[in-house]
Protein backbone atom coordinates (compact mmCIF):
# COMPACT_ATOMS: atom_id res chain seq x y z
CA UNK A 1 29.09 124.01 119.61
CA UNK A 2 29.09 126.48 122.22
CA UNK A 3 31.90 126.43 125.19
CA UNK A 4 32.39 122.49 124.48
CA UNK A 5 34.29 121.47 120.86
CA UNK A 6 35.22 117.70 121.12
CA UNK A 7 38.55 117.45 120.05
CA UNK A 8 39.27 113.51 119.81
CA UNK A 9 36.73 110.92 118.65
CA UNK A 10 38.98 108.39 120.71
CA UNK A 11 39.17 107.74 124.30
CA UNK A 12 42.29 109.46 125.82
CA UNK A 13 42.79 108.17 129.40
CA UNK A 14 39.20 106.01 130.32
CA UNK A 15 37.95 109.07 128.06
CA UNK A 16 38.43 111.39 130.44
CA UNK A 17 40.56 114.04 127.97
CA UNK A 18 38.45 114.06 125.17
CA UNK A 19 37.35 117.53 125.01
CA UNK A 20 38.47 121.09 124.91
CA UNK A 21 38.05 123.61 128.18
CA UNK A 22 37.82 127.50 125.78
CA UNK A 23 39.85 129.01 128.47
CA UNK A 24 39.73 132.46 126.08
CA UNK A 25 35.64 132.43 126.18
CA UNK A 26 34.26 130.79 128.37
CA UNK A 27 31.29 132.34 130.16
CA UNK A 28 29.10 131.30 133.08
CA UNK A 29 25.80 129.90 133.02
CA UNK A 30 22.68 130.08 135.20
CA UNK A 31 23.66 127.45 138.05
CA UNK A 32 27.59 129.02 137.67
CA UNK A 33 26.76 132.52 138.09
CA UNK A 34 26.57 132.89 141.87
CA UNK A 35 30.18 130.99 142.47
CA UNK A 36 31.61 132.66 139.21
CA UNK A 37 31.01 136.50 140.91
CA UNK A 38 32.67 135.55 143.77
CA UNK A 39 35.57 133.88 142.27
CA UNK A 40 35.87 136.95 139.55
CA UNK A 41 36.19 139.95 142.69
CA UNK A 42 39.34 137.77 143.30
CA UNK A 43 40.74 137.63 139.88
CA UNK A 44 39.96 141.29 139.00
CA UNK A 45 42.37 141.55 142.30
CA UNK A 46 44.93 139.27 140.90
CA UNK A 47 45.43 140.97 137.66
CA UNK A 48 46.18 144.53 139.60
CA UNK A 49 48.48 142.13 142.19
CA UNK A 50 50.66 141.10 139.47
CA UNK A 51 50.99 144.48 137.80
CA UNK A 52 52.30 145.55 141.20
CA UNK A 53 54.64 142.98 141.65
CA UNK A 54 55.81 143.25 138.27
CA UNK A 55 56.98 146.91 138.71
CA UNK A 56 58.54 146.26 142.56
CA UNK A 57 61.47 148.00 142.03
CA UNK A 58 62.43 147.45 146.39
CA UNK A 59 64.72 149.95 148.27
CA UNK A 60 68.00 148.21 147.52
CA UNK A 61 69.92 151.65 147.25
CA UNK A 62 68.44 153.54 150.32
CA UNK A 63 68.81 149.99 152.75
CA UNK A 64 72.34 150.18 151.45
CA UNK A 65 73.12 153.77 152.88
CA UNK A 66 71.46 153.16 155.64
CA UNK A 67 73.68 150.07 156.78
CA UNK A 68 76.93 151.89 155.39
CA UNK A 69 75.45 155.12 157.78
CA UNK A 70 74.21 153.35 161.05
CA UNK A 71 74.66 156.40 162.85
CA UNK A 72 72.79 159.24 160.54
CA UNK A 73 69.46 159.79 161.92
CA UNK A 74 68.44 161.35 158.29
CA UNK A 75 69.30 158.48 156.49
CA UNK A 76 67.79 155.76 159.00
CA UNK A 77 64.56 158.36 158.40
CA UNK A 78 64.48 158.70 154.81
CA UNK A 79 65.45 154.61 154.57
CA UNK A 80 62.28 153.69 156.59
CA UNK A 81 60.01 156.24 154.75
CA UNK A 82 61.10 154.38 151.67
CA UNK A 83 61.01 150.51 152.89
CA UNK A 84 57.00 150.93 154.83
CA UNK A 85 55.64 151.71 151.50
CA UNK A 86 56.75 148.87 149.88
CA UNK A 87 56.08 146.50 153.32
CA UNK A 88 52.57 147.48 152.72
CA UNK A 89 52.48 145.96 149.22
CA UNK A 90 53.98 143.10 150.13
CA UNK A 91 50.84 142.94 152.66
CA UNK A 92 48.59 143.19 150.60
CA UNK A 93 50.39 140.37 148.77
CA UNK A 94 50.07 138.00 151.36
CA UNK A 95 46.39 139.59 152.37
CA UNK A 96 45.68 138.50 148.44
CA UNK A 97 46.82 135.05 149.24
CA UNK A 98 43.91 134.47 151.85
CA UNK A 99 41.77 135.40 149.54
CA UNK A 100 43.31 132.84 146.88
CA UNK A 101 42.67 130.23 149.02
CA UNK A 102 38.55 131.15 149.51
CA UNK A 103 38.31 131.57 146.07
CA UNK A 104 39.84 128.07 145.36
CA UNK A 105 37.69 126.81 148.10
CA UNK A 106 34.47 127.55 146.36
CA UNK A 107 35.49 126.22 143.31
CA UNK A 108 36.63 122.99 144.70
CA UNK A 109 33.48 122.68 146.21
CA UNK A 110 31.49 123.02 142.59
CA UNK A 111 33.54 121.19 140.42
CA UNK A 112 33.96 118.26 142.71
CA UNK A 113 30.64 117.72 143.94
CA UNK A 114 28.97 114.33 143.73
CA UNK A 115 26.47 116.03 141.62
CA UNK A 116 27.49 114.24 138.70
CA UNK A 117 31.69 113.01 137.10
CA UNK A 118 34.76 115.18 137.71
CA UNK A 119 34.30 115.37 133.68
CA UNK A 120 30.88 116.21 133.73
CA UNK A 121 31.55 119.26 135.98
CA UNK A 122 34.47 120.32 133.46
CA UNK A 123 32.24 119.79 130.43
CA UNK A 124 29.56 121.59 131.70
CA UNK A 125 30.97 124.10 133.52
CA UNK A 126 33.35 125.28 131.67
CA UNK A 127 33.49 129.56 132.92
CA UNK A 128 34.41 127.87 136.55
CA UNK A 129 37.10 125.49 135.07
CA UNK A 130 38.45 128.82 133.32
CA UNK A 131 38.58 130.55 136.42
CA UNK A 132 40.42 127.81 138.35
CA UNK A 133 42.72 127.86 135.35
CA UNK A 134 43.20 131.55 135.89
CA UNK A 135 43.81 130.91 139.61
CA UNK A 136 46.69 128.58 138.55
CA UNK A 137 48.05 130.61 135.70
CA UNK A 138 48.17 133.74 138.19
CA UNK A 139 49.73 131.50 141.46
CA UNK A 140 52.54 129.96 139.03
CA UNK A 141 53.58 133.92 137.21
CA UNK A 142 53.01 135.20 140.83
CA UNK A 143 56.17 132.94 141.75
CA UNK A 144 57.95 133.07 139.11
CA UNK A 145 57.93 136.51 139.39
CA UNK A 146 58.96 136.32 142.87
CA UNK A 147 61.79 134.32 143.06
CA UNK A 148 63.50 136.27 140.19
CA UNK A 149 63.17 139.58 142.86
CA UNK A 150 65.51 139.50 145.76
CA UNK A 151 64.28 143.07 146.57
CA UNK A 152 60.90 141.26 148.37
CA UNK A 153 62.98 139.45 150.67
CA UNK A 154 65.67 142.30 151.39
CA UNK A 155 63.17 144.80 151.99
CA UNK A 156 61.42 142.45 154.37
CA UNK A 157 64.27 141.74 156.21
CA UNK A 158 65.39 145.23 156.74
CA UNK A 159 61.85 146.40 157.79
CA UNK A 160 61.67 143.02 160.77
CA UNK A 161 64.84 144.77 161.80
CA UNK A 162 63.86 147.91 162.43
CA UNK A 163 61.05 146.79 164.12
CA UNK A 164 62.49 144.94 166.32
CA UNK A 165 65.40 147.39 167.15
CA UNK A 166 62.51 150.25 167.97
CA UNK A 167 60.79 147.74 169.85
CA UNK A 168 64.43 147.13 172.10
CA UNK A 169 64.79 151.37 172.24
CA UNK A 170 61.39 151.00 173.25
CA UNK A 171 59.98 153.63 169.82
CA UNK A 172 56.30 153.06 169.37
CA UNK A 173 56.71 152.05 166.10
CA UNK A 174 53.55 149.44 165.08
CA UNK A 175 50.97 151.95 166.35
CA UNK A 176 52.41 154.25 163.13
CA UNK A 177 52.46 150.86 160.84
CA UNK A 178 49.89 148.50 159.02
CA UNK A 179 52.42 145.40 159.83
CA UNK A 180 53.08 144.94 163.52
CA UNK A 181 55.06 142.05 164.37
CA UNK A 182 52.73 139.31 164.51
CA UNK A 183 51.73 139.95 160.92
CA UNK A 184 55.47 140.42 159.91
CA UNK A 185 55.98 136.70 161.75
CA UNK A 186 53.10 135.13 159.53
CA UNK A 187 54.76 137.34 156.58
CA UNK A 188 57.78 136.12 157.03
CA UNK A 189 56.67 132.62 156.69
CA UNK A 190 54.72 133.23 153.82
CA UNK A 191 57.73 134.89 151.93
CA UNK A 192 60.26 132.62 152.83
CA UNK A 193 58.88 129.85 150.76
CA UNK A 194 60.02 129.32 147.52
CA UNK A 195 57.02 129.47 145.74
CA UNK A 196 54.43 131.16 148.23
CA UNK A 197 51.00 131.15 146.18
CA UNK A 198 51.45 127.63 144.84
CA UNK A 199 52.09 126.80 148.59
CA UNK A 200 49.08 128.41 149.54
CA UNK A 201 47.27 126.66 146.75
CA UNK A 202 48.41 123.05 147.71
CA UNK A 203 47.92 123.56 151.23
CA UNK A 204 44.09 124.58 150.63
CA UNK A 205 43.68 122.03 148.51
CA UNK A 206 44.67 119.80 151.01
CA UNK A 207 42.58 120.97 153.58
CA UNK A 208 39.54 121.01 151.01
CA UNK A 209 40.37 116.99 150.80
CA UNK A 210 40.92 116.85 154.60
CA UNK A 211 37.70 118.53 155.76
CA UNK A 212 35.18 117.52 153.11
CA UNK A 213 35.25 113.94 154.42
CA UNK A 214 31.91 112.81 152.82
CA UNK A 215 33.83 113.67 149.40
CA UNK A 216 35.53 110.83 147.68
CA UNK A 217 39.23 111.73 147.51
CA UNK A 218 38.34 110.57 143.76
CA UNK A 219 36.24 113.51 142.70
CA UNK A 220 39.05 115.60 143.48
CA UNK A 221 42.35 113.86 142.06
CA UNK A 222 40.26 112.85 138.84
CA UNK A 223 39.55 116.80 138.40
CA UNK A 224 42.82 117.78 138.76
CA UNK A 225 43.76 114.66 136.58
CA UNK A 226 41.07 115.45 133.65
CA UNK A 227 42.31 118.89 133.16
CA UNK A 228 46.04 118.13 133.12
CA UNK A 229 45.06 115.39 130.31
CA UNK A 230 42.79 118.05 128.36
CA UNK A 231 45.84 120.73 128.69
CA UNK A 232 48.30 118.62 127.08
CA UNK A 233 45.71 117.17 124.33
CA UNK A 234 45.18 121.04 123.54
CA UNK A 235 48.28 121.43 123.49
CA UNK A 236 49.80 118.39 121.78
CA UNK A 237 47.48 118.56 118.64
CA UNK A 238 48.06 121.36 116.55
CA UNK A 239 44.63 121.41 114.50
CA UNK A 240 43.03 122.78 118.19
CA UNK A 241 46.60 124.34 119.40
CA UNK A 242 45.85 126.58 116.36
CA UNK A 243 42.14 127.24 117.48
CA UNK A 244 43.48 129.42 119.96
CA UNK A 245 42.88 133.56 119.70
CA UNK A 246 46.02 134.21 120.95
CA UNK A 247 49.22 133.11 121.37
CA UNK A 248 49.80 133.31 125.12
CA UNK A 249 46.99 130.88 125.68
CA UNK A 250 49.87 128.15 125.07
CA UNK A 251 51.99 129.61 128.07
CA UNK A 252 48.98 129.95 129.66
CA UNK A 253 47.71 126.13 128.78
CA UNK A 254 51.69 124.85 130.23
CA UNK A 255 50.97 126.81 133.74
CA UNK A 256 47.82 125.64 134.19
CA UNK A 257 49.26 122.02 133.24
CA UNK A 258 51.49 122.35 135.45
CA UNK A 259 49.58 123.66 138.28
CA UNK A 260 47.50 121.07 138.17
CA UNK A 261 50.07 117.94 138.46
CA UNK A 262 51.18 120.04 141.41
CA UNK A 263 48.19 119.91 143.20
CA UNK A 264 47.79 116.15 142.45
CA UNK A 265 50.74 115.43 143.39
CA UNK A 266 50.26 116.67 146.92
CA UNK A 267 46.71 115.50 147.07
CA UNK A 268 46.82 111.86 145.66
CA UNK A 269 48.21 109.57 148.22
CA UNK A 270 50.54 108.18 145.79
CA UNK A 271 51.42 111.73 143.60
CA UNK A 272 51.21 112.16 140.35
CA UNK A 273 54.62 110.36 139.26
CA UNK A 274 53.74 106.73 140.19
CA UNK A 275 52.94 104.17 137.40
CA UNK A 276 49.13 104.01 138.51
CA UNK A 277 48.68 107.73 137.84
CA UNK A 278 45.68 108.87 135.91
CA UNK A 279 47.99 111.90 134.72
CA UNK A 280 50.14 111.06 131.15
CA UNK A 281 53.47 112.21 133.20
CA UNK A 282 55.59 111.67 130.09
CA UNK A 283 53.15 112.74 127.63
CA UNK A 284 52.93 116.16 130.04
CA UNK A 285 56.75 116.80 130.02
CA UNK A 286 57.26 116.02 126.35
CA UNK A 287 54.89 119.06 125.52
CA UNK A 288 56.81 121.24 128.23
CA UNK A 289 59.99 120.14 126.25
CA UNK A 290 59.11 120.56 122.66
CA UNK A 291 58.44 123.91 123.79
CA UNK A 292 60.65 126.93 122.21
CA UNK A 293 64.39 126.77 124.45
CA UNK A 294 63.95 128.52 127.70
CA UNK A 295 59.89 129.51 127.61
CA UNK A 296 59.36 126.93 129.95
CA UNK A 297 62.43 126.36 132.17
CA UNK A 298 60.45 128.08 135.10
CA UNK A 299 58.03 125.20 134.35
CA UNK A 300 59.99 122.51 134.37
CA UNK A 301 61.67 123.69 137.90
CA UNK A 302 57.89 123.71 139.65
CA UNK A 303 57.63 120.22 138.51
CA UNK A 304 61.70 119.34 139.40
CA UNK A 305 61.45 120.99 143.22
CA UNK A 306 58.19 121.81 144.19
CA UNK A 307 56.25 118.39 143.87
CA UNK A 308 56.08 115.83 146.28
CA UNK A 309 56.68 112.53 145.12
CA UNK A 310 58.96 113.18 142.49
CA UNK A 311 61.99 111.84 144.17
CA UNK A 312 60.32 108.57 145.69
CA UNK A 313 61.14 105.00 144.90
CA UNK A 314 57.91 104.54 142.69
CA UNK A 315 58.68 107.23 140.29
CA UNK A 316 60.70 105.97 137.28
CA UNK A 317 63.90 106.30 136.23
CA UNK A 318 62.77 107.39 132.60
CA UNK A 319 60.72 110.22 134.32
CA UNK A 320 63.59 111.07 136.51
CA UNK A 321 65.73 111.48 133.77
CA UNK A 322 63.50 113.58 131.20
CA UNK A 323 63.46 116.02 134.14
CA UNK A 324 67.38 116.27 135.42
């Protein structure tokens, strides 16, 4: 059966969910091969991003001595030796999060062309679906790792600071660093989102949509549709839930979910919460709920304040209320 095992003889939304993405094997064929390299450089990258971020520990204690000490020249020193380190990862954060959006770019392109169906690509190419799966699992742990570190943000803050106050006591101080101020500013932005991958991710989506204007907005929004439906059909039926290798392909199954109503959301005129939406809705938080308590509360957040058109008029009150 290869990469493909059909999972449901019946249709499942205009039989566009009837078959099962092997996110654990998954492995690129001829015609996939040149877009899969590229893509995989980037995810290689992502694994040793998140390892990084996972062990940012920040400079909480040295910042603190130097604010209580504003006038000891060895403590400003040693604080600043301490805090450009860590500035530097958080570069190479945000550098990472260009190269997110290229990466998503060239899969976009490939699984949406008018070649043949949105499910067609998906079916048939399933090592580049993995990868944009990956891309999604990795933007959605980036952020949730993120927001549960204040240390990003305070170390930021303290290093625009300095900067600035060498720049007014006129100390060369960007010549000596990799993040002069016009990098901090674009930093800065980037950080002080919420959630700043999955921001990058919608907003290249978006622009994907926005310059590819010979593309129907279809092929896109029925991609992102198809493999929100597959996810929860994977996920919902436990005679394929249990075909899974390991056990954090689930987790990883709910993020990508997720990730993908996101990205609807923000690309489908309407969203992904409106009555005419090719995405199950309730079907997709029922599975985040019958979860184990407090796996998915992360989850269930993305979907609660970082989606579009969850608060409009058109969105139901029954959807409303399985997410307050």
């Amino acid at each position: 059966m290869g990469n493909l095992i059909k999972v449901l003889t019946r249709d499942i939304d205009n039989n566009t969910g009837n078959f099962f993405l092997d996110f654990e094997n998954a492995q690129p064929t001829g015609p996939e091969r040149k877009v899969w390299d590229q893509v995989n450089e980037v995810l290689v990258e992502a694994m040793q991003v998140l390892e990084d971020l996972q062990s940012y520990s920040g400079a909480g204690e040295a910042i603190r001595q130097a604010i209580q000490n504003p006038n000891e020249e060895g403590v400003q020193e040693k604080t600043w030796a301490a805090v450009v380190p860590l500035v530097c990862k958080l570069k190479k954060f945000y550098e990472f999060s260009l190269k997110l959006e290229g990466a998503l770019h060239g899969l976009l392109s490939s699984l949406t062309s008018t070649r043949c169906s949105p499910t067609q690509h998906l079916e048939q190419e399933q090592a580049l679906a993995r990868q944009f799966a990956e891309i999604l699992h990795f933007t959605l742990r980036f952020d949730e790792l993120k927001m549960t570190n204040p240390a990003i943000q305070n170390d930021f803050s303290y290093y625009r600071r300095t900067l600035s106050r060498m720049r007014i006591n006129n100390v060369s101080a960007e010549e000596k660093n990799e993040v002069n101020n016009e990098l901090a500013n674009r930093m800065s932005l980037f950080y002080a989102n919420a959630t700043p991958m999955l921001k990058t991710l919608t907003d290249a989506t978006t622009k994907f949509v926005s310059e590819n204007t010979d593309l129907p907005l279809e092929n896109t929004t029925d991609c992102l549709s198809t493999m929100a439906c597959v996810c929860k059909v994977m996920l919902e039926t436990p005679e394929y839930r249990t075909r899974f290798a390991s056990e954090d392909t689930v987790l990883f199954c709910l993020r990508v979910m997720v990730g993908v109503i996101i990205l609807y959301d923000f690309v489908h005129p309407a969203g992904a919460f409106v009555k005419s939406s090719k995405i199950d809705m309730k079907g997709c938080i029922k599975v985040l709920k019958d979860q184990p308590p407090n796996s998915v509360d992360g989850l269930l957040n993305a979907l609660r304040y970082t989606t579009k058109h969850l608060s409009d008029e058109t969105t139901s009150k029954q959807i409303k209320n399985m997410l307050q």
